[in-house]
ModelCIF file with pLDDT and N, C-alpha, C, O atoms, coordinates in Angstrom:
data_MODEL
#
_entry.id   MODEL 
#
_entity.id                         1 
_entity.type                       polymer 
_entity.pdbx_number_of_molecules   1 
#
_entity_poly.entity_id                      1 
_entity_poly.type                           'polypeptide(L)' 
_entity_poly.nstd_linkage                   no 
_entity_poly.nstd_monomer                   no 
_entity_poly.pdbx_seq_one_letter_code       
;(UNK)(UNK)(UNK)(UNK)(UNK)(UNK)(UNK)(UNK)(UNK)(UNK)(UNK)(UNK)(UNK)(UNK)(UNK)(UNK)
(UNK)(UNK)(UNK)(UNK)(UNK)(UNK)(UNK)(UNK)(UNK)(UNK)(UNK)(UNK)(UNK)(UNK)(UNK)(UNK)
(UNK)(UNK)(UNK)(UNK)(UNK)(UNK)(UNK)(UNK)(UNK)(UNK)(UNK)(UNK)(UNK)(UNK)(UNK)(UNK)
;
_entity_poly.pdbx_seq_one_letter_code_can   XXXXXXXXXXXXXXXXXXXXXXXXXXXXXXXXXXXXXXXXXXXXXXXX 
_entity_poly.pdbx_strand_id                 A 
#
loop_
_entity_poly_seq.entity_id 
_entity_poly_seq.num 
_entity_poly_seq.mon_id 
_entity_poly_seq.hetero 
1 1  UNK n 
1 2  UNK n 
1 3  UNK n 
1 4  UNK n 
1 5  UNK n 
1 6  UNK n 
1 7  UNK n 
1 8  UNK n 
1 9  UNK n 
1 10 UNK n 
1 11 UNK n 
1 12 UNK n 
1 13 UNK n 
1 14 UNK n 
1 15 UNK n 
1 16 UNK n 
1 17 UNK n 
1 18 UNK n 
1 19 UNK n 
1 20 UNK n 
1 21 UNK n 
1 22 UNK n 
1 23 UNK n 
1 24 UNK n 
1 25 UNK n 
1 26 UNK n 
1 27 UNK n 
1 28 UNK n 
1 29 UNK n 
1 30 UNK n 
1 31 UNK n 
1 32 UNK n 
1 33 UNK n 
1 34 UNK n 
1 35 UNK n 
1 36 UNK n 
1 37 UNK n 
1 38 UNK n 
1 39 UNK n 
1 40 UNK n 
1 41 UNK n 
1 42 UNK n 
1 43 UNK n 
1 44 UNK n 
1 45 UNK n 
1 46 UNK n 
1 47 UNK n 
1 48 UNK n 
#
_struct_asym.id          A 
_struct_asym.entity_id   1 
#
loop_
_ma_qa_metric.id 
_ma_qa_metric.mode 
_ma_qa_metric.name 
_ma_qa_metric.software_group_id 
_ma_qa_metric.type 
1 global pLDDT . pLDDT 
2 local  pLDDT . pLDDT 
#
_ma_qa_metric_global.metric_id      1 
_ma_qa_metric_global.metric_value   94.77 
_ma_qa_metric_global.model_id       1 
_ma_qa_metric_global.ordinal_id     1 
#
loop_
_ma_qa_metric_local.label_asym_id 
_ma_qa_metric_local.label_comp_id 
_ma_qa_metric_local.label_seq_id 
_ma_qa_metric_local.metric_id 
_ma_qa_metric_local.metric_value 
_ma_qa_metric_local.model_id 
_ma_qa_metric_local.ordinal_id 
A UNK 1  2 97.00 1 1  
A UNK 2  2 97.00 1 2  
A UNK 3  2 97.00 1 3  
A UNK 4  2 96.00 1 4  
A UNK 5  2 97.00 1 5  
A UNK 6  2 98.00 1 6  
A UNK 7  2 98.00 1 7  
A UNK 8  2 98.00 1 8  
A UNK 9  2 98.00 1 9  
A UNK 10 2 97.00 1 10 
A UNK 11 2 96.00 1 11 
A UNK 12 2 95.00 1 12 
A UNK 13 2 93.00 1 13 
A UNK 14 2 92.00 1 14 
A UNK 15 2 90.00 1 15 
A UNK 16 2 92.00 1 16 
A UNK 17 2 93.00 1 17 
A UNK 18 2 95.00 1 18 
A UNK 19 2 95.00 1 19 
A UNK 20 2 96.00 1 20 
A UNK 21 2 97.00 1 21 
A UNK 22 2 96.00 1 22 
A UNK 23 2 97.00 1 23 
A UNK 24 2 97.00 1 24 
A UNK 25 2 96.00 1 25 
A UNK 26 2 95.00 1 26 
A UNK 27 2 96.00 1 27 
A UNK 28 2 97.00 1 28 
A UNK 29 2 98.00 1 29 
A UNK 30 2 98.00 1 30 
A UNK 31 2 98.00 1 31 
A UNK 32 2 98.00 1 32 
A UNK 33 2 98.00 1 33 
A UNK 34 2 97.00 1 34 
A UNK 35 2 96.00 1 35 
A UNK 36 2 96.00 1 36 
A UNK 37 2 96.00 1 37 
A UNK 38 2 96.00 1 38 
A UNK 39 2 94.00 1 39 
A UNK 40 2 85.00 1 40 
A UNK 41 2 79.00 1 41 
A UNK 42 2 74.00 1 42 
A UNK 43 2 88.00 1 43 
A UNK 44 2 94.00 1 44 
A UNK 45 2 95.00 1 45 
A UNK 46 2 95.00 1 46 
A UNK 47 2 96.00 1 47 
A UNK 48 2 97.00 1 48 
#
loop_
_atom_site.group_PDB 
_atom_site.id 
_atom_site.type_symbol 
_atom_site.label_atom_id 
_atom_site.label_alt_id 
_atom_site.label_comp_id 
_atom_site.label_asym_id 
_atom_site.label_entity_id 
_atom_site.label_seq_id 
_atom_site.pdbx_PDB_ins_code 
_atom_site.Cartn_x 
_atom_site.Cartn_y 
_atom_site.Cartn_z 
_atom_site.occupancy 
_atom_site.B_iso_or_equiv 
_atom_site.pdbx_formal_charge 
_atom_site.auth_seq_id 
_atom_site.auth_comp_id 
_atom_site.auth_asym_id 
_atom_site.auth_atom_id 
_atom_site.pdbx_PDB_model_num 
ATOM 1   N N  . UNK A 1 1  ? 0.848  -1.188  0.000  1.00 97.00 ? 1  UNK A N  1 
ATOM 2   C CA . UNK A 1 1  ? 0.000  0.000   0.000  1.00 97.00 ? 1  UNK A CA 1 
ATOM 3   C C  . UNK A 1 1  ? 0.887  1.242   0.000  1.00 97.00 ? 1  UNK A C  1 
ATOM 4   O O  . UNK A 1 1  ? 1.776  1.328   0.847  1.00 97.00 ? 1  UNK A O  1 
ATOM 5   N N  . UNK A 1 2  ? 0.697  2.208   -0.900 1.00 97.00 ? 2  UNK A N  1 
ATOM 6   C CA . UNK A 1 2  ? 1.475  3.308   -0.961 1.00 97.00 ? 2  UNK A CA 1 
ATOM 7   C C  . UNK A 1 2  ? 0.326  4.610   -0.287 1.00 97.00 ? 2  UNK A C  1 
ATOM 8   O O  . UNK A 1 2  ? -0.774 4.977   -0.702 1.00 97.00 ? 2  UNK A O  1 
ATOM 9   N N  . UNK A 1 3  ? 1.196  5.090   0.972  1.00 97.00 ? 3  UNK A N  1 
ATOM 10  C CA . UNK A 1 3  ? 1.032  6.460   1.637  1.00 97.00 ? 3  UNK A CA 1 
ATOM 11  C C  . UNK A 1 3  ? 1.288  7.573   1.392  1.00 97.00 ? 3  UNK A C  1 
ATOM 12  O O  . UNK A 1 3  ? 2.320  7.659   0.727  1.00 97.00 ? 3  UNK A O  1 
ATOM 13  N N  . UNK A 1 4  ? 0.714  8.731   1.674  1.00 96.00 ? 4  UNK A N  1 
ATOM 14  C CA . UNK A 1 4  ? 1.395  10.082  0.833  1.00 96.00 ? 4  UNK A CA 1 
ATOM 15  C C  . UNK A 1 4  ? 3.312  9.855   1.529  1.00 96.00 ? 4  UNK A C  1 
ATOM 16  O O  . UNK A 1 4  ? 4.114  10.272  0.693  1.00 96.00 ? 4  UNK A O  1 
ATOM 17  N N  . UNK A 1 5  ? 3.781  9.471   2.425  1.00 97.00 ? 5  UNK A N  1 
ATOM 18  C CA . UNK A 1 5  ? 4.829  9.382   3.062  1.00 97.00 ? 5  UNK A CA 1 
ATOM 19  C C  . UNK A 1 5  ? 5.558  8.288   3.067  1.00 97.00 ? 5  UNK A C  1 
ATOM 20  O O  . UNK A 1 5  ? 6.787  8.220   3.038  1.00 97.00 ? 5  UNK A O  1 
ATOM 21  N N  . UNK A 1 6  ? 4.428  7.026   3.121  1.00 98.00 ? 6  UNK A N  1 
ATOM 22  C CA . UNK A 1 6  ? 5.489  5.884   3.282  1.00 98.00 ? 6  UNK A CA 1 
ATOM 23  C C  . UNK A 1 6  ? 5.055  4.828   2.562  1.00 98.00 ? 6  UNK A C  1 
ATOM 24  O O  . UNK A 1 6  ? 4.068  5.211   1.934  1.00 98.00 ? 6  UNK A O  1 
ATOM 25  N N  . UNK A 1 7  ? 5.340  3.438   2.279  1.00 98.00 ? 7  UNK A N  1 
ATOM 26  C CA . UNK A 1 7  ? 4.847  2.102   2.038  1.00 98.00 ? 7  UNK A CA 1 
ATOM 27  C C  . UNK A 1 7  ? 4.553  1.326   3.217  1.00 98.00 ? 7  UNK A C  1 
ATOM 28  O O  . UNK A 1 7  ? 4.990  1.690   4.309  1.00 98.00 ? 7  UNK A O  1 
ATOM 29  N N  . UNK A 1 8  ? 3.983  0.486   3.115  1.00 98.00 ? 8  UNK A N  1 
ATOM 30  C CA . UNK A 1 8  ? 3.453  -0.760  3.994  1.00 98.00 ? 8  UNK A CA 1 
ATOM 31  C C  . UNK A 1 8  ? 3.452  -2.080  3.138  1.00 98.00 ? 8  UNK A C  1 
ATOM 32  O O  . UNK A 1 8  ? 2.693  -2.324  2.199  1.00 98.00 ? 8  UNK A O  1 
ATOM 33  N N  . UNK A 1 9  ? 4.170  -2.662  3.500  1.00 98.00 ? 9  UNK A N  1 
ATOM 34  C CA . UNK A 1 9  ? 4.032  -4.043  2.245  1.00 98.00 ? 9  UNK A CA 1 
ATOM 35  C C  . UNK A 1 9  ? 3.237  -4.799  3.412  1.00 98.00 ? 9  UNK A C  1 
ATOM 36  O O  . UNK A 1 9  ? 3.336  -4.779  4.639  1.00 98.00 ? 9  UNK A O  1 
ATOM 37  N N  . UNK A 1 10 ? 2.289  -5.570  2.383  1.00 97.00 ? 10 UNK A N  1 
ATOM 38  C CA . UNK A 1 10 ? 0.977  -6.466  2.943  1.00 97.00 ? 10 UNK A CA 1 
ATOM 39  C C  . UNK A 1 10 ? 1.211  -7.583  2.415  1.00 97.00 ? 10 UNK A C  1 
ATOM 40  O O  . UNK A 1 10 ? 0.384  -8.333  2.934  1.00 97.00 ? 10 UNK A O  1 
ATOM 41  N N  . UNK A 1 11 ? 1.987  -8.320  1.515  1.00 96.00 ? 11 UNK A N  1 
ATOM 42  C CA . UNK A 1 11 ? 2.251  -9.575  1.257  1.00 96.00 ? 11 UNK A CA 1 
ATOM 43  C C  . UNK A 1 11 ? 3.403  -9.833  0.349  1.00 96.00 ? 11 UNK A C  1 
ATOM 44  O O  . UNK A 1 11 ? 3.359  -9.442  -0.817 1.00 96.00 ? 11 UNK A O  1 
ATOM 45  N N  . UNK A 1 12 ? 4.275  -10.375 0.753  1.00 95.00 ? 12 UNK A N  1 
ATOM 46  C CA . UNK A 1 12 ? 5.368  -11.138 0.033  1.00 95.00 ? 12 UNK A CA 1 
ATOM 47  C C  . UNK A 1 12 ? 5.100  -12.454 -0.971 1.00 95.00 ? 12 UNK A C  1 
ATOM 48  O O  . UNK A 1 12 ? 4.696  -13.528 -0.524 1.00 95.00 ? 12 UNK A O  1 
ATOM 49  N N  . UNK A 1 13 ? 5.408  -12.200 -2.513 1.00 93.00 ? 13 UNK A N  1 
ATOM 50  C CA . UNK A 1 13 ? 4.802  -13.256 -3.183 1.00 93.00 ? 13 UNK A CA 1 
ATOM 51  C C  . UNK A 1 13 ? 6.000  -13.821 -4.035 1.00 93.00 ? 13 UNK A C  1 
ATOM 52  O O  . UNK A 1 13 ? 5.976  -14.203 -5.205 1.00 93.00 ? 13 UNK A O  1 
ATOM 53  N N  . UNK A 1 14 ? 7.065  -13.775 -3.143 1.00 92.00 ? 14 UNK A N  1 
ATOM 54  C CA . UNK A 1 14 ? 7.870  -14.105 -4.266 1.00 92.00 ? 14 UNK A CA 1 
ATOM 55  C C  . UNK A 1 14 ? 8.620  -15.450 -3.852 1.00 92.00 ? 14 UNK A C  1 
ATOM 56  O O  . UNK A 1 14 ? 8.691  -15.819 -2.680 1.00 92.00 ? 14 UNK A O  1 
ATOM 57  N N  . UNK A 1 15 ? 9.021  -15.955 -4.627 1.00 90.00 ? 15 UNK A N  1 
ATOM 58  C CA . UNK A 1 15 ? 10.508 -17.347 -4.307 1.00 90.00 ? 15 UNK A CA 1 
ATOM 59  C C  . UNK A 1 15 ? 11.468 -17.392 -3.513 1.00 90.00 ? 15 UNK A C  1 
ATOM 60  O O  . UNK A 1 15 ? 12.042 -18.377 -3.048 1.00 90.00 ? 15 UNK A O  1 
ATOM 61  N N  . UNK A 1 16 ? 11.567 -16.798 -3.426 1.00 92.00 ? 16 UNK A N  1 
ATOM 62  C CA . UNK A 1 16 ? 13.208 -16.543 -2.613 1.00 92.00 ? 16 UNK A CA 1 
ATOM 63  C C  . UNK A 1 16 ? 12.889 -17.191 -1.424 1.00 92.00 ? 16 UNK A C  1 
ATOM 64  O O  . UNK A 1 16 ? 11.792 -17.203 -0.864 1.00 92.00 ? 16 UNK A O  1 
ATOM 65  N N  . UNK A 1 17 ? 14.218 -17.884 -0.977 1.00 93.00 ? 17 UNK A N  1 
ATOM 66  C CA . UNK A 1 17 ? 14.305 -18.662 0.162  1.00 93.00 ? 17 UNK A CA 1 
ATOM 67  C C  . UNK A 1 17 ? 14.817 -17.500 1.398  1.00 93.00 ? 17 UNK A C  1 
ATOM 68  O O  . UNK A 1 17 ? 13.964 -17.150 2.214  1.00 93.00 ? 17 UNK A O  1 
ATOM 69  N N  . UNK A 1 18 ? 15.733 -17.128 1.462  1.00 95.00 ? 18 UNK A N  1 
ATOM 70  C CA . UNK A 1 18 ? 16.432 -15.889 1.215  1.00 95.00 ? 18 UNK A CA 1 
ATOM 71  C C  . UNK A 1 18 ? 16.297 -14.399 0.766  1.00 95.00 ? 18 UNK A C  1 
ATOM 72  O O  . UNK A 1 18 ? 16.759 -13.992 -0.300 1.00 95.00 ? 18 UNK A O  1 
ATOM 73  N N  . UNK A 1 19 ? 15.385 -13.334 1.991  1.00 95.00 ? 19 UNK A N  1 
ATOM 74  C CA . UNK A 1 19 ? 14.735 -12.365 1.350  1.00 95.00 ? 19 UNK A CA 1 
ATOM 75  C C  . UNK A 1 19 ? 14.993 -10.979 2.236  1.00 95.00 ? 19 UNK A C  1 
ATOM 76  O O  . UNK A 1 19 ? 14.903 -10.783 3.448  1.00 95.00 ? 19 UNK A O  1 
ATOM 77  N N  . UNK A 1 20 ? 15.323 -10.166 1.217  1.00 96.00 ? 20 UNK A N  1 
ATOM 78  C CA . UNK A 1 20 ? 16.275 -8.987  1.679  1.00 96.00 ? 20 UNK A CA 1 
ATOM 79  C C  . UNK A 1 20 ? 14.564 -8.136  1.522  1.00 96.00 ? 20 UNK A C  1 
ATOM 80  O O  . UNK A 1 20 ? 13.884 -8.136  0.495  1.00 96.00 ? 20 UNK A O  1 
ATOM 81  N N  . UNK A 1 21 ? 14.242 -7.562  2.675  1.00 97.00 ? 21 UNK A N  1 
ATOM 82  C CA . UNK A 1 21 ? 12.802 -6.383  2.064  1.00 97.00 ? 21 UNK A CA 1 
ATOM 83  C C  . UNK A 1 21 ? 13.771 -5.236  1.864  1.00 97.00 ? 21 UNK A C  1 
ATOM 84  O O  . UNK A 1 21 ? 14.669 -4.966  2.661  1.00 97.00 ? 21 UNK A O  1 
ATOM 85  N N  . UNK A 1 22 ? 13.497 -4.511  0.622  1.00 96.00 ? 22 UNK A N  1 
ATOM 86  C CA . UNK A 1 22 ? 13.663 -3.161  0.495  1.00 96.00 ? 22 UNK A CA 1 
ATOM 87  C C  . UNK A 1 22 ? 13.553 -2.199  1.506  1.00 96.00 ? 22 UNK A C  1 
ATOM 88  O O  . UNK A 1 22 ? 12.763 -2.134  2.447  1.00 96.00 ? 22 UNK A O  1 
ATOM 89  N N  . UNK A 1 23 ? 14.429 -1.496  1.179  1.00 97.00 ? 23 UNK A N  1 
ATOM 90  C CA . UNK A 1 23 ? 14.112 -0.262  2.032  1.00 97.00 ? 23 UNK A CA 1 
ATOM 91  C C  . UNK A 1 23 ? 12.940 0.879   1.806  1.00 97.00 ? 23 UNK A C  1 
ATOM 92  O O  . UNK A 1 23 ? 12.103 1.340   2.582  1.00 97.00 ? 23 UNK A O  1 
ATOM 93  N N  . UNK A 1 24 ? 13.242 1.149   0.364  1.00 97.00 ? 24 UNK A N  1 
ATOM 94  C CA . UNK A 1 24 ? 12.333 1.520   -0.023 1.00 97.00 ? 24 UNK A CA 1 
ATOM 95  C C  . UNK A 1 24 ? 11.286 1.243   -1.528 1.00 97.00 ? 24 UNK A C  1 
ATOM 96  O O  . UNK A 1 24 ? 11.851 0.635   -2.438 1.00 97.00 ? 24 UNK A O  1 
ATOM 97  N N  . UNK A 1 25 ? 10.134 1.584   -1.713 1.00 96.00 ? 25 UNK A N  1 
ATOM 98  C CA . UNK A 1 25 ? 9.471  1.149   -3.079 1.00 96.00 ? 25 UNK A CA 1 
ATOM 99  C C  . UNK A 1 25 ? 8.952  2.221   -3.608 1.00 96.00 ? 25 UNK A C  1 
ATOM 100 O O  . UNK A 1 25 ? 8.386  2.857   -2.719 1.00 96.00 ? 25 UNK A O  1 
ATOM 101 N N  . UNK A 1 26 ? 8.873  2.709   -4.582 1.00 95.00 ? 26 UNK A N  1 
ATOM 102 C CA . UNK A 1 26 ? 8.268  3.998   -5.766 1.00 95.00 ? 26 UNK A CA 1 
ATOM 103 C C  . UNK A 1 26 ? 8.705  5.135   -5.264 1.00 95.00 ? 26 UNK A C  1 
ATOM 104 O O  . UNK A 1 26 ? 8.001  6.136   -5.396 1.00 95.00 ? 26 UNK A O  1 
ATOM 105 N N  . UNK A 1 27 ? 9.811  5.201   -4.664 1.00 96.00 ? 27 UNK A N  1 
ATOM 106 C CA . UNK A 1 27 ? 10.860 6.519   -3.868 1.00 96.00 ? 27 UNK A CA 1 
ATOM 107 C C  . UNK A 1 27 ? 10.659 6.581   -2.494 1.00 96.00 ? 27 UNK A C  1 
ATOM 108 O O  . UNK A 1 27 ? 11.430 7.333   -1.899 1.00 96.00 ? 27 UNK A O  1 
ATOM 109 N N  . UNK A 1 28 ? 9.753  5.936   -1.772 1.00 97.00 ? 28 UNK A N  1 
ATOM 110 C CA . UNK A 1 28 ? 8.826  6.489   -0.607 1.00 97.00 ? 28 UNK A CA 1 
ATOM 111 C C  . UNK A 1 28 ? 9.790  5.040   0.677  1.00 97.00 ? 28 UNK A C  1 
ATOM 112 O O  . UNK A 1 28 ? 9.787  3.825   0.480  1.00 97.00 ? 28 UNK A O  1 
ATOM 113 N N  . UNK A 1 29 ? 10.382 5.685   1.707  1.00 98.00 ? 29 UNK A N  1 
ATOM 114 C CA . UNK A 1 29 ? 10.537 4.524   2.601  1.00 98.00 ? 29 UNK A CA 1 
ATOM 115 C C  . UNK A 1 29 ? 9.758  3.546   2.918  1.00 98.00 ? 29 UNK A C  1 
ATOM 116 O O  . UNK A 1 29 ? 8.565  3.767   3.128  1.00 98.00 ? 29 UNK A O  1 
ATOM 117 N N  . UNK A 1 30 ? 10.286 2.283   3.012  1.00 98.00 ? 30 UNK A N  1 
ATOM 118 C CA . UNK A 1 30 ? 9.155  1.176   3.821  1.00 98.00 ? 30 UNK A CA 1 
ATOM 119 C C  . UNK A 1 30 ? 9.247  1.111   5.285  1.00 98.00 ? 30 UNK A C  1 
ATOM 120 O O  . UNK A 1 30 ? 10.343 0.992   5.832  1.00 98.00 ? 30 UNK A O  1 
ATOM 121 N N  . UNK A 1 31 ? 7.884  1.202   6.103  1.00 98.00 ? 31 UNK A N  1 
ATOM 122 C CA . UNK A 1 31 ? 7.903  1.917   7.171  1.00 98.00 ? 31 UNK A CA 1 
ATOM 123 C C  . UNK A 1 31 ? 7.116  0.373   7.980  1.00 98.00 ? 31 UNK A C  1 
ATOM 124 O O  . UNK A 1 31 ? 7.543  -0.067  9.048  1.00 98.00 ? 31 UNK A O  1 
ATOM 125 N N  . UNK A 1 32 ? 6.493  0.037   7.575  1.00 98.00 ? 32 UNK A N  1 
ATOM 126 C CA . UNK A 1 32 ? 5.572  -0.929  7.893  1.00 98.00 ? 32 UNK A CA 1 
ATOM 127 C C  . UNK A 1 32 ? 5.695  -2.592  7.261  1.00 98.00 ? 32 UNK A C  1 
ATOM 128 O O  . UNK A 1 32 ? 6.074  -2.816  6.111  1.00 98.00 ? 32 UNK A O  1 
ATOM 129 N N  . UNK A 1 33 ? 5.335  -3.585  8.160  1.00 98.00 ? 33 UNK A N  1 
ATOM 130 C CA . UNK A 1 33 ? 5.129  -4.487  7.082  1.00 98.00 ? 33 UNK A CA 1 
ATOM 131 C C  . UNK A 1 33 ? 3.540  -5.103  7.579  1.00 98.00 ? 33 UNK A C  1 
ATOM 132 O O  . UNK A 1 33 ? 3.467  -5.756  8.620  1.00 98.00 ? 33 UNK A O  1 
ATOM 133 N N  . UNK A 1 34 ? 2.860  -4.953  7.118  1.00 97.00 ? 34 UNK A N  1 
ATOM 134 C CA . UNK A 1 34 ? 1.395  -5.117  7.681  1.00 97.00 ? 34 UNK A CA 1 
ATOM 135 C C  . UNK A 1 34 ? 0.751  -6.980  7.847  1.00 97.00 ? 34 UNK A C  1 
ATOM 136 O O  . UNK A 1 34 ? 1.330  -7.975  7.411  1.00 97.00 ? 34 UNK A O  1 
ATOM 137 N N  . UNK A 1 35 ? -0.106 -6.953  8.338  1.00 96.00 ? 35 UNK A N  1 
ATOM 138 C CA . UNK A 1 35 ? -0.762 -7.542  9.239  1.00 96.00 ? 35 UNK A CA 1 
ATOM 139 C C  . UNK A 1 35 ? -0.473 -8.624  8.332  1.00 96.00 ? 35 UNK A C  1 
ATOM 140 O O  . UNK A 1 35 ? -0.748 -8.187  7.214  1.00 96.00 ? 35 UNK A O  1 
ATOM 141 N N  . UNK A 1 36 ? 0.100  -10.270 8.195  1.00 96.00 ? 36 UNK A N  1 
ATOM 142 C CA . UNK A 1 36 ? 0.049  -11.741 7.457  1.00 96.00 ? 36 UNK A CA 1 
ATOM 143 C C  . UNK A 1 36 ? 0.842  -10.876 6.216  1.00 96.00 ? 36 UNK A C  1 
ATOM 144 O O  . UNK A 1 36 ? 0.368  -10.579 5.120  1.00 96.00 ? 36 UNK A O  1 
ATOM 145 N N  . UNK A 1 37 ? 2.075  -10.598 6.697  1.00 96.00 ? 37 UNK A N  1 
ATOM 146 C CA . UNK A 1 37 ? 2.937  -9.717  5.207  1.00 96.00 ? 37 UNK A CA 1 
ATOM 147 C C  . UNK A 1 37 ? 3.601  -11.061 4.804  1.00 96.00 ? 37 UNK A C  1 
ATOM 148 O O  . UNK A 1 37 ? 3.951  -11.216 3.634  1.00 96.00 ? 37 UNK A O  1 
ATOM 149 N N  . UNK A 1 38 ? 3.774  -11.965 5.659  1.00 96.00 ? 38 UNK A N  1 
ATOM 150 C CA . UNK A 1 38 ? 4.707  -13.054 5.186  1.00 96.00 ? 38 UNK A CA 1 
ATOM 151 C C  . UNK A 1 38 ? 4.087  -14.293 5.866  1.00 96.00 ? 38 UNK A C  1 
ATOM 152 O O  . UNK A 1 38 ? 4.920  -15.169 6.099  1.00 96.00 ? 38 UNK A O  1 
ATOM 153 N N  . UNK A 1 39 ? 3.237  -14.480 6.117  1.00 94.00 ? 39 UNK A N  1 
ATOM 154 C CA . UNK A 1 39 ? 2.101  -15.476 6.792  1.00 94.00 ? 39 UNK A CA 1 
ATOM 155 C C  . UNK A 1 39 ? 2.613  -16.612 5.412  1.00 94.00 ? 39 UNK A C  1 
ATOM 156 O O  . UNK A 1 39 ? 2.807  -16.593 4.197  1.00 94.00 ? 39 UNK A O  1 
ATOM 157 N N  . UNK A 1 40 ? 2.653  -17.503 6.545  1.00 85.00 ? 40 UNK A N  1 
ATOM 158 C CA . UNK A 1 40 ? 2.874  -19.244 6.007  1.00 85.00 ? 40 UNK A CA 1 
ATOM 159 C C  . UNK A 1 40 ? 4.065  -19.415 4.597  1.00 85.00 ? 40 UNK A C  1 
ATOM 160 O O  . UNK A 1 40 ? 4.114  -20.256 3.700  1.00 85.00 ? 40 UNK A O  1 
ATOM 161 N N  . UNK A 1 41 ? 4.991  -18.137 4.918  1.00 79.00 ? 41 UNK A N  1 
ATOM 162 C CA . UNK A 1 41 ? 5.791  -18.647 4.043  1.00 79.00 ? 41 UNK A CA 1 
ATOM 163 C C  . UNK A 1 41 ? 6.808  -19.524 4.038  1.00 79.00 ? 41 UNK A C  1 
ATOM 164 O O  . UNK A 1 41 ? 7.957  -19.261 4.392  1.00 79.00 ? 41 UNK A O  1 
ATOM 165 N N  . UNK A 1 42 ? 6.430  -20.525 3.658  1.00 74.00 ? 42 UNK A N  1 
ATOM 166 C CA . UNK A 1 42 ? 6.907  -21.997 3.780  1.00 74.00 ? 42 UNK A CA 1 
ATOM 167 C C  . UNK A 1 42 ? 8.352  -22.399 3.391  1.00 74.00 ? 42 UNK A C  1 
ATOM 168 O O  . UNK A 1 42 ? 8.897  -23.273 4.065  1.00 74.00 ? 42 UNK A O  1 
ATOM 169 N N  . UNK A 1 43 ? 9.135  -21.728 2.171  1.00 88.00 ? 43 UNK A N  1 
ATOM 170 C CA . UNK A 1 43 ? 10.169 -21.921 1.708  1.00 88.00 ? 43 UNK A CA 1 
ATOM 171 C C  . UNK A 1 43 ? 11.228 -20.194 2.050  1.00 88.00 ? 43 UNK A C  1 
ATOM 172 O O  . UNK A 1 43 ? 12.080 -19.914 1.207  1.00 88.00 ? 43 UNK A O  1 
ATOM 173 N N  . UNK A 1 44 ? 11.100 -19.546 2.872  1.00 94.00 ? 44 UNK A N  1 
ATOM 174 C CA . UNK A 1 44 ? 11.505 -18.366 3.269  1.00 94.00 ? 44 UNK A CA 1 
ATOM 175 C C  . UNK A 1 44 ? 12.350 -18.773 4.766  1.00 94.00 ? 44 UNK A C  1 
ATOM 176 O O  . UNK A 1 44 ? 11.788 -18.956 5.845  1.00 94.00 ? 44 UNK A O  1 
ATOM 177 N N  . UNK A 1 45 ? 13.694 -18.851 4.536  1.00 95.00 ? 45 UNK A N  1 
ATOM 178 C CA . UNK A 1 45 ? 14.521 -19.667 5.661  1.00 95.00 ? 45 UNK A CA 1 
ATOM 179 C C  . UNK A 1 45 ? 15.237 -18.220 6.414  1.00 95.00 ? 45 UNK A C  1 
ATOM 180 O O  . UNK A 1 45 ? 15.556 -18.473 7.576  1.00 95.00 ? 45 UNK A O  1 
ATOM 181 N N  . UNK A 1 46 ? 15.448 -17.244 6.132  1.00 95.00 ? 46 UNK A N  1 
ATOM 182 C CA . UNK A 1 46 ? 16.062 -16.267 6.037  1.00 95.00 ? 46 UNK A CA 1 
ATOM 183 C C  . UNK A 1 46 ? 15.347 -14.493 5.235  1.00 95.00 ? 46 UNK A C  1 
ATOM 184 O O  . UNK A 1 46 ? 15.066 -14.234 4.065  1.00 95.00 ? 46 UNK A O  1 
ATOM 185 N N  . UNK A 1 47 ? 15.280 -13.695 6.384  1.00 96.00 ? 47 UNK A N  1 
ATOM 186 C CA . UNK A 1 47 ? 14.781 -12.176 6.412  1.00 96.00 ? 47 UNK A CA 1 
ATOM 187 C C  . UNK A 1 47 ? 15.690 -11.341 6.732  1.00 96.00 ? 47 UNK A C  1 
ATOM 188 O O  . UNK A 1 47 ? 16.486 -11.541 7.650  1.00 96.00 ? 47 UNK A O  1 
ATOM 189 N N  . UNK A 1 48 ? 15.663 -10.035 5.812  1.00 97.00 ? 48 UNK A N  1 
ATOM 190 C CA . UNK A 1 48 ? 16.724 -8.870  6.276  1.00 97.00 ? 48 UNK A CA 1 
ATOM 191 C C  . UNK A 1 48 ? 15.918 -7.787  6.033  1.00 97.00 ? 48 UNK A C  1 
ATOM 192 O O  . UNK A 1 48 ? 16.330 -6.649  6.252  1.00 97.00 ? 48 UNK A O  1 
#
């Protein structure tokens, strides 16, 4: 979700076992990671 100020990522959909979150997305810092952002991710061994 993009804020006049910040991002909030609400779900991670990608492969990676191994997952670096951005700092930031469409210029705007990521400030938040909201409510089941990474719920049941099964093959995700590693977060930064």
């Amino acid at each position: 979700d993009v804020y006049q100020e910040y991002i909030e990522i609400t779900a991670y959909k990608g492969e990676a076992t191994e997952v670096t979150v951005p700092d930031t997305l469409d210029g705007k810092p990521v400030r938040r990671l909201g409510e089941l952002a990474f719920y049941g991710g099964a093959a995700v061994t590693a977060v930064t």
